[in-house]
Protein backbone atom coordinates (compact mmCIF):
# COMPACT_ATOMS: atom_id res chain seq x y z
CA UNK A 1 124.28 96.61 174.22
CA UNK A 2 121.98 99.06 172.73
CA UNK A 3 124.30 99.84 170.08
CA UNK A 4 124.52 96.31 169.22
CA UNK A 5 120.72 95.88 169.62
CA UNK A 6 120.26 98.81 167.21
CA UNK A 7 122.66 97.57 164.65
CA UNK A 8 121.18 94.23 164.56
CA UNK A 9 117.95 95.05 164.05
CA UNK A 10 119.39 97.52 161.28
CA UNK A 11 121.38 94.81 159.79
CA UNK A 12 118.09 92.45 160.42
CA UNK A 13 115.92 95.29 158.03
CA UNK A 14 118.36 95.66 155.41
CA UNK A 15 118.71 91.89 155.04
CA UNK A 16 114.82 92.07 154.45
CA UNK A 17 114.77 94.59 152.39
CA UNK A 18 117.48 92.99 150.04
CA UNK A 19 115.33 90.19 149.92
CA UNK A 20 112.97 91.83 149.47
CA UNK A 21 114.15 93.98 146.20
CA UNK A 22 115.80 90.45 144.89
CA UNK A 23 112.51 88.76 145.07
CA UNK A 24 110.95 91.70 143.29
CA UNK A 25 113.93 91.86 140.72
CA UNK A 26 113.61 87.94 140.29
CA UNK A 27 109.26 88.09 139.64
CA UNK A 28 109.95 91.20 137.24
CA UNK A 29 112.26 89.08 135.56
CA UNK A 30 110.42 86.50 135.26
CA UNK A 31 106.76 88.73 133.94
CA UNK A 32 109.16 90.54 131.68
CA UNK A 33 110.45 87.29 130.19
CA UNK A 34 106.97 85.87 130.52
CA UNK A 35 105.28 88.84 128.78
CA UNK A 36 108.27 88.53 126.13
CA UNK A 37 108.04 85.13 125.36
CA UNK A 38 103.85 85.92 124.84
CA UNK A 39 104.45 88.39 122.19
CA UNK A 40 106.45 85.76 120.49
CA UNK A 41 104.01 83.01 120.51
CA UNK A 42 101.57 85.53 119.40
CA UNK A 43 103.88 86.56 116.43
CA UNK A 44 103.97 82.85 115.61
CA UNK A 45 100.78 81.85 115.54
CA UNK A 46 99.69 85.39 113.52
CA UNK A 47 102.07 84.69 110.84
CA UNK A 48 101.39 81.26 110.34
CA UNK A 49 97.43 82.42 110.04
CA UNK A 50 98.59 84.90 107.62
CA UNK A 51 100.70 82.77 105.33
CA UNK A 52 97.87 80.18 105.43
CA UNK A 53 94.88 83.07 104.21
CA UNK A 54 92.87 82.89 107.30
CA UNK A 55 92.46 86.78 107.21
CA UNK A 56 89.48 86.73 109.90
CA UNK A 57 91.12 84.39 112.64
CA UNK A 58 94.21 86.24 112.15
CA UNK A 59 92.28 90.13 112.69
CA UNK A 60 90.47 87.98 116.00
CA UNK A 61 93.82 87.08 117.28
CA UNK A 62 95.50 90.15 116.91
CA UNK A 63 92.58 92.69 117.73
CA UNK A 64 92.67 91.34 121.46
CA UNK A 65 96.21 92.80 121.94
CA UNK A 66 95.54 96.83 120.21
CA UNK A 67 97.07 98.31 123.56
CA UNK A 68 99.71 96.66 122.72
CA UNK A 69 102.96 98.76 123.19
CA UNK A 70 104.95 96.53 120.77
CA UNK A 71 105.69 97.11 117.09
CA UNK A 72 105.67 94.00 115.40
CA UNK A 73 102.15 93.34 116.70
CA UNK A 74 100.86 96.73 115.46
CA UNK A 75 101.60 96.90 112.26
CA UNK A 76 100.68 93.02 111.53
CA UNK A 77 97.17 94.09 113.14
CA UNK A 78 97.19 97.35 110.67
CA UNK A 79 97.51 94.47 108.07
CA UNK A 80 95.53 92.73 109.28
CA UNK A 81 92.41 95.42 109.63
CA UNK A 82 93.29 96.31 105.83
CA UNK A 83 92.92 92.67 104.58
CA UNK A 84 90.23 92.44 106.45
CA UNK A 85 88.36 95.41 104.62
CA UNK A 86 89.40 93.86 101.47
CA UNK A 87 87.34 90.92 101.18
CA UNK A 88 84.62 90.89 99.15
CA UNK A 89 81.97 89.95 102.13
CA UNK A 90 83.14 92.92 104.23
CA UNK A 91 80.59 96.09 103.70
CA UNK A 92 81.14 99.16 102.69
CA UNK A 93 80.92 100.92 106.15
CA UNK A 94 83.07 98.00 108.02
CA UNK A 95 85.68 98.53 104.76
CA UNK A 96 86.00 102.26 105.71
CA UNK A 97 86.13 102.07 109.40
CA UNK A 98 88.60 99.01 109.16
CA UNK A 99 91.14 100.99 107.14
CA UNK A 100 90.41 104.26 109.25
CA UNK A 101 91.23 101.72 112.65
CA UNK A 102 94.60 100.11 110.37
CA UNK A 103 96.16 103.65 109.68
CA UNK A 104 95.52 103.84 113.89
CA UNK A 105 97.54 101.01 114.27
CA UNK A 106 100.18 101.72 112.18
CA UNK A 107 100.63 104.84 113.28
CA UNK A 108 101.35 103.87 116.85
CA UNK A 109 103.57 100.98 115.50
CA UNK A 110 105.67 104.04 114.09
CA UNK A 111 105.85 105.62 117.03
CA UNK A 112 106.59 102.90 118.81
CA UNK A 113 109.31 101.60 116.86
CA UNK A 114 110.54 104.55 114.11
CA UNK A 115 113.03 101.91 113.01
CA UNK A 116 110.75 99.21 112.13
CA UNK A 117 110.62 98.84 108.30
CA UNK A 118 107.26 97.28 108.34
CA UNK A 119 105.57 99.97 110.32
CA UNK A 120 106.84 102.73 107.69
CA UNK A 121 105.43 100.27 104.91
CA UNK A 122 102.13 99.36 106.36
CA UNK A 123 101.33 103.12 107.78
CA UNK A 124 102.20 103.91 103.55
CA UNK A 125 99.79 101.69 102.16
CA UNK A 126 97.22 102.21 105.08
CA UNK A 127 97.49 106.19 104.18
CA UNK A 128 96.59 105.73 100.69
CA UNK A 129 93.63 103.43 101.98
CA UNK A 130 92.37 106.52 103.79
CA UNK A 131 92.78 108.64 100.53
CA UNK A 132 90.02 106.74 98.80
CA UNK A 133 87.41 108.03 101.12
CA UNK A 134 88.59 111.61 101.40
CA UNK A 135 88.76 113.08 98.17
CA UNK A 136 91.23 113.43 95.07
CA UNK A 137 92.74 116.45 97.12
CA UNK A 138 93.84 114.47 100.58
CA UNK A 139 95.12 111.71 98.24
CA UNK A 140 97.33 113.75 95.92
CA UNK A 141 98.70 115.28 98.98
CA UNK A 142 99.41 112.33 101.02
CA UNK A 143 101.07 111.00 97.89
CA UNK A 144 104.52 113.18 98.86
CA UNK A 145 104.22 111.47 102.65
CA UNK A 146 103.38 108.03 101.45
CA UNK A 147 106.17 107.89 99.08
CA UNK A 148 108.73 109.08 101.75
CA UNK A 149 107.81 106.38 104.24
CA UNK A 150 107.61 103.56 101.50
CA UNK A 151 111.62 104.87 100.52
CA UNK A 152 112.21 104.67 104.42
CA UNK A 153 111.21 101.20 104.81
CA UNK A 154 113.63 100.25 101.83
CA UNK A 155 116.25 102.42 103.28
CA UNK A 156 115.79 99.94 106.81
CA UNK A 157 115.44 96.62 104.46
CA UNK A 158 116.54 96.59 100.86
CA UNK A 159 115.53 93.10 100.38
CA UNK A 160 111.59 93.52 100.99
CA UNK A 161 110.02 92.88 97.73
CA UNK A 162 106.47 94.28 98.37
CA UNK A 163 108.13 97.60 99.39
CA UNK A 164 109.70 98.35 96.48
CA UNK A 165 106.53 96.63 94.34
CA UNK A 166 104.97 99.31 95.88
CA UNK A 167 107.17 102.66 94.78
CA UNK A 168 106.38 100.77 91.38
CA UNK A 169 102.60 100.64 92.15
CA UNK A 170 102.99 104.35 93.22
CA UNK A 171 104.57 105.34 90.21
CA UNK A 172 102.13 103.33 87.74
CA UNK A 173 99.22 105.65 89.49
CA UNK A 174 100.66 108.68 88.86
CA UNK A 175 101.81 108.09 85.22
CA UNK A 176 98.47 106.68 84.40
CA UNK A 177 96.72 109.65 86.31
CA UNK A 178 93.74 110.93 83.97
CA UNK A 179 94.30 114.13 82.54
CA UNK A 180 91.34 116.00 84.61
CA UNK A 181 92.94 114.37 88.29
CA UNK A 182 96.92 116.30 86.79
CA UNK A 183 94.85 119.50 85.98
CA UNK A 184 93.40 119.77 89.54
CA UNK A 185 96.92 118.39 90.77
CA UNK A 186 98.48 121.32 89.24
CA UNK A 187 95.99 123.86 90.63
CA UNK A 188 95.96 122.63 94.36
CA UNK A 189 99.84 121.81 94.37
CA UNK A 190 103.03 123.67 92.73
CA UNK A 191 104.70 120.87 92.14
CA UNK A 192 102.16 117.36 92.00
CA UNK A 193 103.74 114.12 92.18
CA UNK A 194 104.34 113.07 88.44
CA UNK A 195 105.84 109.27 87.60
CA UNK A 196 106.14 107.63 84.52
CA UNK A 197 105.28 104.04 83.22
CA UNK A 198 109.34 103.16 82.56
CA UNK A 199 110.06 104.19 85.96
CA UNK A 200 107.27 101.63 87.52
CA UNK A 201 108.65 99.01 85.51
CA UNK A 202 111.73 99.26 86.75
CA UNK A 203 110.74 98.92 90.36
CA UNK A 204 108.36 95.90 89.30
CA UNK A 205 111.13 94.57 87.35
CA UNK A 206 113.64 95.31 90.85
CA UNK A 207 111.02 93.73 93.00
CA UNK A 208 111.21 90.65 91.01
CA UNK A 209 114.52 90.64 91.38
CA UNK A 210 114.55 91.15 94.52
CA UNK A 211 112.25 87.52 95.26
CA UNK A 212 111.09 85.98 92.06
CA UNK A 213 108.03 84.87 91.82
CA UNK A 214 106.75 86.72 95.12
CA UNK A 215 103.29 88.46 94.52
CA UNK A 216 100.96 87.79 92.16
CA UNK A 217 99.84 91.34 91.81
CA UNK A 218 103.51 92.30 90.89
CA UNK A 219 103.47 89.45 87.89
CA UNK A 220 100.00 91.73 86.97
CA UNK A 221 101.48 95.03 86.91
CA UNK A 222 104.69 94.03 85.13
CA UNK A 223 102.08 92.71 81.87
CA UNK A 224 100.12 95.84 82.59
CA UNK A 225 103.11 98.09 82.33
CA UNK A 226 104.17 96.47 79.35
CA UNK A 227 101.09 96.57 77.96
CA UNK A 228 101.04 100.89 78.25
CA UNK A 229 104.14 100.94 76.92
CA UNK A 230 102.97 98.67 73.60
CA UNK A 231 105.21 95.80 74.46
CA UNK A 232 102.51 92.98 74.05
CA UNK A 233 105.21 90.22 73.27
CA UNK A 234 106.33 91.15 76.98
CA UNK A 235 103.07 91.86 78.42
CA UNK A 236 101.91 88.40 77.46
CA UNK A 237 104.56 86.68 79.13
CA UNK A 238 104.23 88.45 82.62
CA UNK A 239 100.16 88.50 81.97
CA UNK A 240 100.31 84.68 82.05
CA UNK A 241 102.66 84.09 84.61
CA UNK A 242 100.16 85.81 86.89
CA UNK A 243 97.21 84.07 85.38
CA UNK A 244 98.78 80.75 86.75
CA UNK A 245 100.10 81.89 89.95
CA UNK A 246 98.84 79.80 92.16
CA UNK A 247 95.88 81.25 93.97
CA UNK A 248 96.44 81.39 97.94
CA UNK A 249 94.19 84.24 99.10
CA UNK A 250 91.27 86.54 97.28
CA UNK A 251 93.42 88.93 95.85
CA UNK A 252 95.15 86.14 94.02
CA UNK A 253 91.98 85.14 92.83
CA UNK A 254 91.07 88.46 91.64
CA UNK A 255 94.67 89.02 90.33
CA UNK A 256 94.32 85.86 88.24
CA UNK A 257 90.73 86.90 86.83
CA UNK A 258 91.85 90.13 85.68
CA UNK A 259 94.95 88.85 83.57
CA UNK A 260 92.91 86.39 81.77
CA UNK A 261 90.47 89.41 80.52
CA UNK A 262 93.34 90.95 79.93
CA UNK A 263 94.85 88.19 77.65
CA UNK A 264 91.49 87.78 76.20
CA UNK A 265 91.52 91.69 75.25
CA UNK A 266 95.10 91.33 73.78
């Protein structure tokens, strides 16, 4: 009778404790579905602020989740920050600390997440924003490490457009590099980065390719190319393509201003 006592009251806990642990597994499920389908509304609603130009709601909404452990949000907040510090209203000490807090993000979006072809792009671009306030030195030498991780997100997604527009931008910068910037190049480094114009039309002329019509900046820099290489029947066409992209956000507007100086200087 003891025995049988015993055993029921062990058969008694370990019903309870099964409960127990199913009730637990069931509310995990449910906050790790819950927490899930959050990061996806969140996704949602930052994207559709981004493709509509509302650069400071969209840095508001994504700022609140920075502790964030997921990718996707990181590196659209490390876009965020940096278009943030682009407009033309932001200072210069809120530009600097914006892109210093972007290159953050993106960095732990990377770590988070090697595989994530955005984070490789956006901790690229957010390296090179850093490079502006350090010195010609910490930008030529980030140049090798920026270039690597903008070749890595193509590797992940050879359809992105701005990726490869950006190789292209990379490789205008160093073929148009003044001759002073190559002769300290050449003493700090053994071998600086070197590019030419013809390769950065290709990749502008790939990007297009890639999705027509995509980026007003990349319209720009195909009439700029063609304009160092002394095509001007070209560099007219692309240079007033981008004049009449439409204009969606502030760099369109600026994109647009500076190819009709440009057509007015042709």
């Amino acid at each position: 009778q003891v025995l049988r006592k015993s055993l029921q009251r062990g058969f008694t806990l370990s019903a309870g404790s099964f409960l127990l642990y199913e009730a637990h597994k069931l509310i995990s499920g449910f906050a790790e579905v819950h927490a899930s389908f959050k990061v996806e509304e969140v996704i949602e609603q930052a994207d559709y602020l981004y493709g509509s130009g509302e650069t400071e709601k969209l840095h508001r909404l994504l700022v609140q989740h920075k502790n964030s452990d997921d990718a996707e949000l990181l590196w659209r907040l490390a876009r965020a920050s940096r278009d943030l510090a682009q407009l033309s209203s932001t200072s210069a000490e809120e530009k600097r600390q914006l892109a210093y807090e972007a290159l953050e993000y993106a960095k732990k979006a990377l770590e988070k997440n090697e595989a994530n072809f955005a984070a490789h792009k956006w901790y690229a671009i957010c390296l090179s924003d850093v490079g502006d306030f350090e010195g010609i030195k910490t930008k030529i030498g980030n140049a090798f490490v920026i270039k690597e991780h903008f070749q890595r997100a193509i590797e992940l997604n050879p359809k992105d457009a701005t990726t490869i527009h950006l190789i292209g931008i990379w490789c205008y910068s160093f073929a148009e590099m003044p001759w002073y910037q190559r002769k300290i190049a050449a003493t700090l480094f053994a071998t600086p980065p070197t590019s030419t114009f013809q390769e950065a039309l290709h990749y502008f002329h790939m990007a297009e390719e890639a999705d027509p019509n995509f980026y007003s900046k990349n319209l720009l820099f195909l009439g700029k190319t063609y304009l160092k290489l002394n095509n001007k029947k070209m560099a007219l066409l692309w240079l007033s393509k981008a004049k009449e992209y439409p204009a969606h956000t502030e760099e369109d507007k600026q994109v647009q201003k500076e190819a009709l100086e440009l057509l007015n200087s042709i």
